[in-house]
C-alpha atoms as a PDB file:
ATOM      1  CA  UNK A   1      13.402 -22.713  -2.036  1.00  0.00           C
ATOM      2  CA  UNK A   2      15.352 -19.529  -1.688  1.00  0.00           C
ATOM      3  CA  UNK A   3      14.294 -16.160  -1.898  1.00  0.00           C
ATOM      4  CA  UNK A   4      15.810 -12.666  -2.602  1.00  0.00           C
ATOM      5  CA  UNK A   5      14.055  -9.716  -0.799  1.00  0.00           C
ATOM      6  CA  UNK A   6      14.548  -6.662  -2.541  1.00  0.00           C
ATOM      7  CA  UNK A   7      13.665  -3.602  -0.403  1.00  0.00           C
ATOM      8  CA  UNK A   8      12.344  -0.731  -1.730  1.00  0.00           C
ATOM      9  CA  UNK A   9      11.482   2.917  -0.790  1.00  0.00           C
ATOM     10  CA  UNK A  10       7.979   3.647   0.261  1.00  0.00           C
ATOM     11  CA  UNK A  11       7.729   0.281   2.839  1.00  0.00           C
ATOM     12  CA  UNK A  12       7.534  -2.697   0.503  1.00  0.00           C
ATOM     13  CA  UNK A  13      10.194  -5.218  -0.715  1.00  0.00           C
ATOM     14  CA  UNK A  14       9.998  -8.027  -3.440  1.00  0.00           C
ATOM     15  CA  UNK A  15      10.204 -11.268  -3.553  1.00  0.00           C
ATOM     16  CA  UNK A  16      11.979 -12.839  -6.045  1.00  0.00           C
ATOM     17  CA  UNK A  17      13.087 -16.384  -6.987  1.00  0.00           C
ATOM     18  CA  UNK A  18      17.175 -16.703  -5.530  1.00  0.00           C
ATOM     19  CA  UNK A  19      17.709 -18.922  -8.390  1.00  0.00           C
ATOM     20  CA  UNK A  20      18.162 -17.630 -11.197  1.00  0.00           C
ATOM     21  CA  UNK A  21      17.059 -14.014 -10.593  1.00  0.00           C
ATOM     22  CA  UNK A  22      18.464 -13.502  -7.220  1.00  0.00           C
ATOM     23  CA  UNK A  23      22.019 -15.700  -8.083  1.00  0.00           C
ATOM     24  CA  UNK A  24      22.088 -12.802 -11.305  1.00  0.00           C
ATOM     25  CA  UNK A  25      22.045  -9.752  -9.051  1.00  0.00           C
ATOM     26  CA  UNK A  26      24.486 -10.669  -6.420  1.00  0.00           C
ATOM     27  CA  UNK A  27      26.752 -11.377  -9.784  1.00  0.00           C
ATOM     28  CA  UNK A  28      25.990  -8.498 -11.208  1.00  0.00           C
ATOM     29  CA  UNK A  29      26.443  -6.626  -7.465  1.00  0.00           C
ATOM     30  CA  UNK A  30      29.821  -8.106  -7.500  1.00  0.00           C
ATOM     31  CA  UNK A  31      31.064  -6.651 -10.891  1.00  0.00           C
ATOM     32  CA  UNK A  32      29.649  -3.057  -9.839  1.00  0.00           C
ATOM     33  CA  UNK A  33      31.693  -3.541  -6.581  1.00  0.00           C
ATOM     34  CA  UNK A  34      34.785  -4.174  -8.919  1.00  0.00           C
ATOM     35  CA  UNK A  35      34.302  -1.246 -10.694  1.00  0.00           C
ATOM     36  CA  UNK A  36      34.137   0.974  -7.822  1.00  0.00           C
ATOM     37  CA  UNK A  37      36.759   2.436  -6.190  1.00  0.00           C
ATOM     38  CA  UNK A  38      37.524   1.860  -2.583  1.00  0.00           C
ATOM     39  CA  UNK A  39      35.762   4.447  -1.237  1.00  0.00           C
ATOM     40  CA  UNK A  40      32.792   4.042  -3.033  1.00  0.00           C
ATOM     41  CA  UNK A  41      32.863   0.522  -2.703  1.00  0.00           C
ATOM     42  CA  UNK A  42      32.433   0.566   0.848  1.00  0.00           C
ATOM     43  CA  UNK A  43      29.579   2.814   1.042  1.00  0.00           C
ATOM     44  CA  UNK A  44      27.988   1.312  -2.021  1.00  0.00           C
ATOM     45  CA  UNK A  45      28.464  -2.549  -0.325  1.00  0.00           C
ATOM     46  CA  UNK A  46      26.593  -1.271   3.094  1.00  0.00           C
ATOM     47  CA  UNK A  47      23.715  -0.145   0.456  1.00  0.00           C
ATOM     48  CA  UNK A  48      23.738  -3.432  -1.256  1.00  0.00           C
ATOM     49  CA  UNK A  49      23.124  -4.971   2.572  1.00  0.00           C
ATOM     50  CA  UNK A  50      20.413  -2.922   3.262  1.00  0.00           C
ATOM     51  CA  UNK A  51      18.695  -3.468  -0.177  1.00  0.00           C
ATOM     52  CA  UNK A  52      19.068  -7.259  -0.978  1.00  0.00           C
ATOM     53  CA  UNK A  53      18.412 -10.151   1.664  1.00  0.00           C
ATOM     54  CA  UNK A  54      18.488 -13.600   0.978  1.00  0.00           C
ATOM     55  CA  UNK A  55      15.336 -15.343   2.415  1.00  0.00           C
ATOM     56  CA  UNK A  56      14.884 -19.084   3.134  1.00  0.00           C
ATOM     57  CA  UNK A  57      11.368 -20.787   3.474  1.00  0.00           C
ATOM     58  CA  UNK A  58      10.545 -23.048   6.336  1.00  0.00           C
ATOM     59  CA  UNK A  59       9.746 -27.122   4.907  1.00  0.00           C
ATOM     60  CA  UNK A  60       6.056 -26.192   5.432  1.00  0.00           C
ATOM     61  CA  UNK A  61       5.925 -22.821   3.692  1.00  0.00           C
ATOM     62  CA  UNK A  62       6.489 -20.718   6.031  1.00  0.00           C
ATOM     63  CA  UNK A  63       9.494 -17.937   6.685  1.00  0.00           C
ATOM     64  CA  UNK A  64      10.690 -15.652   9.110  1.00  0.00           C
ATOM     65  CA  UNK A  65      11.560 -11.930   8.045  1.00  0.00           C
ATOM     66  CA  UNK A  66      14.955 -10.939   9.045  1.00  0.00           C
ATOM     67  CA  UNK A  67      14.746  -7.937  11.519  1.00  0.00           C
ATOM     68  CA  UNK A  68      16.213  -5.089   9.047  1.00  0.00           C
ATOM     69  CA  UNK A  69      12.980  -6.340   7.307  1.00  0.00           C
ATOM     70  CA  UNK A  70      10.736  -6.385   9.315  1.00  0.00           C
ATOM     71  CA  UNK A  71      11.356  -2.708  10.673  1.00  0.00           C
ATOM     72  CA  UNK A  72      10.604  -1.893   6.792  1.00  0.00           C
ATOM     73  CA  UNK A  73       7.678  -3.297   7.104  1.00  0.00           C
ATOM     74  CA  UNK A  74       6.825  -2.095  10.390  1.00  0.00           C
ATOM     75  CA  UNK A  75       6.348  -5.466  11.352  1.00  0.00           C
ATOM     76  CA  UNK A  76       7.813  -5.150  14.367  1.00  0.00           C
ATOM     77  CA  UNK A  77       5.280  -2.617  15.981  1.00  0.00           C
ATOM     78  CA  UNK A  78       2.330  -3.687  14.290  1.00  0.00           C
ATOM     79  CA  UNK A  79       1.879  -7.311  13.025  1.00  0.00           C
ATOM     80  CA  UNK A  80       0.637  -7.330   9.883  1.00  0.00           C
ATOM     81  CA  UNK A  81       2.200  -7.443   6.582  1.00  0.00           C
ATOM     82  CA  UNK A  82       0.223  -7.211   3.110  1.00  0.00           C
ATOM     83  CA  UNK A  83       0.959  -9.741   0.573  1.00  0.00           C
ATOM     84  CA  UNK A  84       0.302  -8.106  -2.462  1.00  0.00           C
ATOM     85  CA  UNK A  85       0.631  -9.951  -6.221  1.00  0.00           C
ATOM     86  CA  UNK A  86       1.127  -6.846  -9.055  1.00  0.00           C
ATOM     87  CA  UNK A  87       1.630  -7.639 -12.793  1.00  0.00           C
ATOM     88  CA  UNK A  88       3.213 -11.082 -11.759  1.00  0.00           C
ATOM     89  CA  UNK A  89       5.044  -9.267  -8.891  1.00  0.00           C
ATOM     90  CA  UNK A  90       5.271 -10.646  -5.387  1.00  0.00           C
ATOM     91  CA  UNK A  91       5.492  -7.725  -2.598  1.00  0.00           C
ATOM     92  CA  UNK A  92       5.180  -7.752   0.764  1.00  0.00           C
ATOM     93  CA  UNK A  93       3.914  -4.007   1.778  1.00  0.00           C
ATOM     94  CA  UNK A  94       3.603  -2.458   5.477  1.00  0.00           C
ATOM     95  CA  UNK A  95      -0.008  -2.771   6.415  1.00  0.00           C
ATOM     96  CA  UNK A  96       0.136   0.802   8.134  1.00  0.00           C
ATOM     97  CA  UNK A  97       1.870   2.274   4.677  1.00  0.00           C
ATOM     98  CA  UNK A  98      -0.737  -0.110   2.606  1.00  0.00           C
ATOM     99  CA  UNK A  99      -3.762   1.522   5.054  1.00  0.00           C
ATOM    100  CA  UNK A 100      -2.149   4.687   4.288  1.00  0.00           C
ATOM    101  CA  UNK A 101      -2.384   4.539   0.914  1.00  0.00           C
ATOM    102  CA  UNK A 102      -5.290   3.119   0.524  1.00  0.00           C
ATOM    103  CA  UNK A 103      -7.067   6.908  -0.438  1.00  0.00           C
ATOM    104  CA  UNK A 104      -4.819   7.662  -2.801  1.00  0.00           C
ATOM    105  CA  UNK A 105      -5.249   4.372  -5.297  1.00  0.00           C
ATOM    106  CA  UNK A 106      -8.688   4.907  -5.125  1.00  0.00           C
ATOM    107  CA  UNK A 107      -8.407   8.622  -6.163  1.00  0.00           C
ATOM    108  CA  UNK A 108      -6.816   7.279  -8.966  1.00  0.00           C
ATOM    109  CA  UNK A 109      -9.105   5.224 -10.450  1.00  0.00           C
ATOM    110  CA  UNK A 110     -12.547   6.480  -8.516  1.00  0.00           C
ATOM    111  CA  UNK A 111     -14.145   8.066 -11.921  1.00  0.00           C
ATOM    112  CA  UNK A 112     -13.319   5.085 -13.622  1.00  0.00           C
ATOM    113  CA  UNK A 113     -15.020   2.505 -11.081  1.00  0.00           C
ATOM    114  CA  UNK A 114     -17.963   5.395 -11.107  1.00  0.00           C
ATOM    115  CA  UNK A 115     -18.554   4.935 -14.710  1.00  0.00           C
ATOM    116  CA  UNK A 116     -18.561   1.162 -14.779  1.00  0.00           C
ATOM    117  CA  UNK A 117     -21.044   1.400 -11.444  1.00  0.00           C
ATOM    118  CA  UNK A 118     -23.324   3.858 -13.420  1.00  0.00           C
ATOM    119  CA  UNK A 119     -22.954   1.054 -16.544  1.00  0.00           C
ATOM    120  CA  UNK A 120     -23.861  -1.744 -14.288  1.00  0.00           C
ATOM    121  CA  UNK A 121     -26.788  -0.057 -13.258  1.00  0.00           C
ATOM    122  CA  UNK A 122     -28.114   0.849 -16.349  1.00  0.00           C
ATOM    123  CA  UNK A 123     -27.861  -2.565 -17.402  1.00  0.00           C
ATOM    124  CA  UNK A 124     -29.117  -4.247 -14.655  1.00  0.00           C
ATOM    125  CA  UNK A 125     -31.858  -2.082 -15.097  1.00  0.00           C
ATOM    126  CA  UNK A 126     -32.850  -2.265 -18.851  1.00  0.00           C
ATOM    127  CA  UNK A 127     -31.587  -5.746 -19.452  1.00  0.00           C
END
Protein backbone atom coordinates (compact mmCIF):
# COMPACT_ATOMS: atom_id res chain seq x y z
CA UNK A 1 0.00 0.00 0.00
CA UNK A 2 1.18 3.44 -0.92
CA UNK A 3 1.07 6.46 0.91
CA UNK A 4 1.15 10.28 0.25
CA UNK A 5 2.75 12.40 3.08
CA UNK A 6 1.53 15.74 3.03
CA UNK A 7 3.69 18.11 5.14
CA UNK A 8 2.38 20.79 6.83
CA UNK A 9 3.45 23.93 8.81
CA UNK A 10 3.64 23.65 12.53
CA UNK A 11 5.69 19.93 12.45
CA UNK A 12 3.08 17.43 11.33
CA UNK A 13 2.32 15.82 7.90
CA UNK A 14 -0.65 13.54 6.74
CA UNK A 15 -1.05 10.50 5.67
CA UNK A 16 -3.16 9.82 3.04
CA UNK A 17 -4.16 6.83 0.86
CA UNK A 18 -1.74 7.21 -2.74
CA UNK A 19 -4.59 5.69 -4.46
CA UNK A 20 -7.03 7.50 -5.17
CA UNK A 21 -6.34 10.62 -3.05
CA UNK A 22 -2.69 10.86 -3.49
CA UNK A 23 -2.83 9.71 -7.59
CA UNK A 24 -5.60 13.05 -7.61
CA UNK A 25 -3.12 15.58 -6.27
CA UNK A 26 -0.06 14.82 -8.22
CA UNK A 27 -2.79 15.22 -11.28
CA UNK A 28 -4.04 18.05 -10.12
CA UNK A 29 -0.13 19.32 -9.23
CA UNK A 30 0.55 18.68 -12.79
CA UNK A 31 -2.23 20.93 -14.33
CA UNK A 32 -1.20 23.87 -11.83
CA UNK A 33 2.40 23.33 -13.15
CA UNK A 34 0.89 23.82 -16.74
CA UNK A 35 -0.63 26.82 -15.91
CA UNK A 36 2.33 28.42 -14.53
CA UNK A 37 4.73 30.15 -16.25
CA UNK A 38 8.32 29.16 -16.32
CA UNK A 39 9.44 31.02 -13.68
CA UNK A 40 6.91 30.25 -11.40
CA UNK A 41 6.87 26.84 -12.32
CA UNK A 42 10.17 26.18 -11.11
CA UNK A 43 9.86 27.65 -7.80
CA UNK A 44 6.35 26.36 -7.38
CA UNK A 45 7.69 22.49 -8.47
CA UNK A 46 10.63 22.71 -5.61
CA UNK A 47 7.47 23.58 -3.20
CA UNK A 48 5.48 20.72 -4.47
CA UNK A 49 8.83 18.46 -3.44
CA UNK A 50 9.02 19.69 -0.21
CA UNK A 51 5.21 19.35 0.50
CA UNK A 52 4.13 15.93 -1.03
CA UNK A 53 6.19 12.57 -0.58
CA UNK A 54 5.18 9.39 -1.71
CA UNK A 55 5.56 6.76 1.11
CA UNK A 56 5.74 2.95 0.71
CA UNK A 57 4.97 0.45 3.64
CA UNK A 58 7.27 -2.38 4.46
CA UNK A 59 5.25 -6.23 3.82
CA UNK A 60 4.91 -6.27 7.65
CA UNK A 61 3.56 -2.78 8.27
CA UNK A 62 6.18 -1.02 8.81
CA UNK A 63 7.88 2.22 6.86
CA UNK A 64 10.76 4.27 6.88
CA UNK A 65 10.36 8.22 6.80
CA UNK A 66 12.31 9.78 4.10
CA UNK A 67 14.95 12.19 5.63
CA UNK A 68 13.26 15.67 4.45
CA UNK A 69 10.62 14.03 6.77
CA UNK A 70 11.97 13.14 9.32
CA UNK A 71 13.83 16.57 10.00
CA UNK A 72 9.99 17.84 10.06
CA UNK A 73 9.39 15.77 12.51
CA UNK A 74 12.45 16.18 14.35
CA UNK A 75 12.89 12.67 14.13
CA UNK A 76 16.20 12.80 13.51
CA UNK A 77 17.37 14.38 16.91
CA UNK A 78 14.87 12.97 19.02
CA UNK A 79 13.15 9.60 18.21
CA UNK A 80 9.81 9.83 18.68
CA UNK A 81 7.03 10.63 16.44
CA UNK A 82 3.21 10.99 17.59
CA UNK A 83 0.70 9.16 15.67
CA UNK A 84 -2.21 11.09 16.04
CA UNK A 85 -5.94 10.03 14.41
CA UNK A 86 -8.20 13.60 14.13
CA UNK A 87 -11.74 13.58 12.62
CA UNK A 88 -10.71 10.46 10.46
CA UNK A 89 -7.29 12.14 9.85
CA UNK A 90 -4.02 10.28 10.06
CA UNK A 91 -0.97 12.66 11.24
CA UNK A 92 2.18 12.00 12.27
CA UNK A 93 3.23 15.13 14.67
CA UNK A 94 6.87 15.92 16.19
CA UNK A 95 6.80 14.64 19.71
CA UNK A 96 8.88 17.81 20.89
CA UNK A 97 6.16 20.20 18.88
CA UNK A 98 3.24 17.66 20.24
CA UNK A 99 4.99 18.13 24.06
CA UNK A 100 5.01 21.66 23.20
CA UNK A 101 1.69 22.03 22.63
CA UNK A 102 0.42 20.07 24.90
CA UNK A 103 -0.55 23.46 27.35
CA UNK A 104 -2.16 25.10 24.92
CA UNK A 105 -5.03 22.26 23.90
CA UNK A 106 -5.69 21.96 27.31
CA UNK A 107 -6.21 25.76 27.79
CA UNK A 108 -8.64 25.31 25.32
CA UNK A 109 -10.87 23.07 26.60
CA UNK A 110 -9.77 23.16 30.59
CA UNK A 111 -13.28 24.89 31.75
CA UNK A 112 -15.02 22.51 29.81
CA UNK A 113 -13.30 19.22 31.30
CA UNK A 114 -13.77 21.32 34.81
CA UNK A 115 -17.43 21.35 34.45
CA UNK A 116 -17.90 17.74 33.45
CA UNK A 117 -15.31 16.84 36.58
CA UNK A 118 -17.53 19.01 38.93
CA UNK A 119 -20.74 16.93 37.15
CA UNK A 120 -19.11 13.66 37.77
CA UNK A 121 -18.69 14.44 41.19
CA UNK A 122 -21.90 15.53 41.99
CA UNK A 123 -23.22 12.49 40.62
CA UNK A 124 -21.08 10.13 41.97
CA UNK A 125 -21.98 11.65 45.01
CA UNK A 126 -25.86 11.88 45.06
CA UNK A 127 -26.49 8.93 42.82
Amino acid sequence: MGLLARIEPGGHAELVPWDPVGDAIMRGLDRLLFEEDEVDRAGLALIAMDRYLRLTLDPDGRMSLPVNLAHHLDAIAHDAVRLVIDAGRLLLWSERVWQDDRSSRLESVAEKLRAMEAAAVFESENG
